[in-house]
Protein backbone atom coordinates (compact mmCIF):
# COMPACT_ATOMS: atom_id res chain seq x y z
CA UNK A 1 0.51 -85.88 -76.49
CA UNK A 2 -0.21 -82.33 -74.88
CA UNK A 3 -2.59 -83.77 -72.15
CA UNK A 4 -0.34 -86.54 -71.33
CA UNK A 5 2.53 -83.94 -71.13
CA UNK A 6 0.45 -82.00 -68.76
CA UNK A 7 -0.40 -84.86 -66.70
CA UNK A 8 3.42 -85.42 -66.31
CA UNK A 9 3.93 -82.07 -65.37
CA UNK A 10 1.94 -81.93 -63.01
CA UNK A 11 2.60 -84.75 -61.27
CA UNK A 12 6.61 -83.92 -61.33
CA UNK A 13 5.14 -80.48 -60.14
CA UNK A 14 3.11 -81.78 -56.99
CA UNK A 15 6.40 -84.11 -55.88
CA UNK A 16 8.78 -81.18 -55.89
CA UNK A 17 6.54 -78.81 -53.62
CA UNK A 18 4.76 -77.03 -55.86
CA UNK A 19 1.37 -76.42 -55.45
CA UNK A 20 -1.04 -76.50 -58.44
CA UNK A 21 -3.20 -73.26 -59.13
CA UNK A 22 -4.78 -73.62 -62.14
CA UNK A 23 -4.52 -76.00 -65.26
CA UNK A 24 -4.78 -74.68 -69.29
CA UNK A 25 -5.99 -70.90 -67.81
CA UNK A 26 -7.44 -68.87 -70.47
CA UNK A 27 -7.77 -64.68 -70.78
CA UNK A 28 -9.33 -63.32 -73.55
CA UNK A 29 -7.67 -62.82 -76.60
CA UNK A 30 -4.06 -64.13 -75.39
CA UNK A 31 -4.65 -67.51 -74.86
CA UNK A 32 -4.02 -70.29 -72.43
CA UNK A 33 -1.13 -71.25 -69.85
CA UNK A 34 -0.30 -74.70 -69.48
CA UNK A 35 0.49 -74.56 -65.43
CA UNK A 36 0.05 -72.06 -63.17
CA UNK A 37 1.75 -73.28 -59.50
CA UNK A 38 2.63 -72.05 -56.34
CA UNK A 39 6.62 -72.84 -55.58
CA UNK A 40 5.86 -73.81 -51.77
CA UNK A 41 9.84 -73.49 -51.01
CA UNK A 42 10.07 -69.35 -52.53
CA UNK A 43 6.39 -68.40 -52.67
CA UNK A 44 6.70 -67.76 -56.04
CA UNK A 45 3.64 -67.91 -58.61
CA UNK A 46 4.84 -69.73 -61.38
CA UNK A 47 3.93 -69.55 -65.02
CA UNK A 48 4.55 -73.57 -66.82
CA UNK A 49 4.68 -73.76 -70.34
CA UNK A 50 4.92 -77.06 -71.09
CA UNK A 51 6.69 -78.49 -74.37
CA UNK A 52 6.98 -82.58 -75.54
CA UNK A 53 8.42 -83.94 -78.46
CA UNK A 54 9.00 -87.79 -79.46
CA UNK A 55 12.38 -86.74 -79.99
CA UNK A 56 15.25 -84.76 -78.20
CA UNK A 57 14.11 -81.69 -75.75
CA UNK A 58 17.54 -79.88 -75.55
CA UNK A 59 15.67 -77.81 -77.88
CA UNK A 60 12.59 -77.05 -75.58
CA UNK A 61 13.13 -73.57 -74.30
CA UNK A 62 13.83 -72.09 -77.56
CA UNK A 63 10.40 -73.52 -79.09
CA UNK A 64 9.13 -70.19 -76.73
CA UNK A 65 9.27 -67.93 -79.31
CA UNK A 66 9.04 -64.33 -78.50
CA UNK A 67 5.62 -63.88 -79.56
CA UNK A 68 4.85 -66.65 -76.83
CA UNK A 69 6.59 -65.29 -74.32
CA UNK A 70 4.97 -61.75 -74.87
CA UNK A 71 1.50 -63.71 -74.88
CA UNK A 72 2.88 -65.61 -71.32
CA UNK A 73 3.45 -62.48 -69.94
CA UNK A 74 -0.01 -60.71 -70.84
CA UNK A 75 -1.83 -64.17 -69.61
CA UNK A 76 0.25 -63.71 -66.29
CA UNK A 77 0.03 -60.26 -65.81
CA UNK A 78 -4.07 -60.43 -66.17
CA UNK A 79 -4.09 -63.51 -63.82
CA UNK A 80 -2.31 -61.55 -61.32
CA UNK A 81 -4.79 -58.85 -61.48
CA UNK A 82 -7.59 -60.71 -61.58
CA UNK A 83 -6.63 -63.09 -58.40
CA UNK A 84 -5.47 -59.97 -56.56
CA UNK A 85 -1.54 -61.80 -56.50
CA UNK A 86 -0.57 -58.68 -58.54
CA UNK A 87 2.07 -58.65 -55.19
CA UNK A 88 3.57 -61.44 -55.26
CA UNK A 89 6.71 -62.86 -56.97
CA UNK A 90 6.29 -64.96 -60.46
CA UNK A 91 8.21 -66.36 -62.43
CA UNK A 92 8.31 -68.27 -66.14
CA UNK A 93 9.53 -72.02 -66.11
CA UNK A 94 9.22 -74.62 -68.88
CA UNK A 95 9.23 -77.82 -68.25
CA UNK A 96 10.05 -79.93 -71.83
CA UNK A 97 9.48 -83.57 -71.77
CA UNK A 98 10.24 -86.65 -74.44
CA UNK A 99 8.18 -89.47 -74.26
CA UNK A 100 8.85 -92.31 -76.26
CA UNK A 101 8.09 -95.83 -76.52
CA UNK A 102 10.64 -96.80 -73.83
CA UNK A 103 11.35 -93.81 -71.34
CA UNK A 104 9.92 -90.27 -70.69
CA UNK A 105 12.53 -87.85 -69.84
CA UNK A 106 11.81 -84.49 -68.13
CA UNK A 107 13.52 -81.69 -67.69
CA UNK A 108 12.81 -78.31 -65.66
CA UNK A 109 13.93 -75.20 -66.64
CA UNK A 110 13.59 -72.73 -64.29
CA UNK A 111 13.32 -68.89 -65.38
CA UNK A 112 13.38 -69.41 -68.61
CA UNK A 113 12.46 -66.12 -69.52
């Protein structure tokens, strides 16, 4: 379900003027981010970690535990360096989808931490 989730994303992503940077970007020891976009309205680099369950999402941003987020931010903060962006405003979104046999809802959740 993770690469479908993705897929979503991304395509949600591209229709609401983001631009899309990288996809599953590893570092190291830290891990992966899901999305990383460009927010073509604010300039913004966003950070998109992207949660789907079969059931509801109104959980979605708390499934970031703390551990994640401190993981996010190490991920983002060596992207930044690394692409020479270390200047330019970020931000952390999740975007938490439910797909089910008869709908897929999404929902966007801006700064989420």
């Amino acid at each position: 379900m993770g690469k479908e989730s993705e897929k979503i994303a991304c395509e949600y992503l591209k229709k609401n003027k983001f631009k899309i940077l990288n996809q599953n970007w590893r570092s190291g020891r830290f891990g992966e981010i899901d999305l990383i976009v460009e927010d073509i309205n604010t300039k913004e680099i966003v950070f998109v970690e992207v949660k789907s369950r079969k059931s509801s999402i109104s959980d979605a941003k708390e499934l970031v535990t703390q551990e994640k987020q401190t993981k996010l931010y190490k991920l983002a903060k060596s992207y930044l360096y690394l692409n020479k962006k270390h200047d330019l405003p970020c931000r952390f979104d999740v975007i938490a989808i439910k797909i089910n046999d008869k709908e897929i809802e999404l929902e966007h959740i801006k700064n989420a931490f």
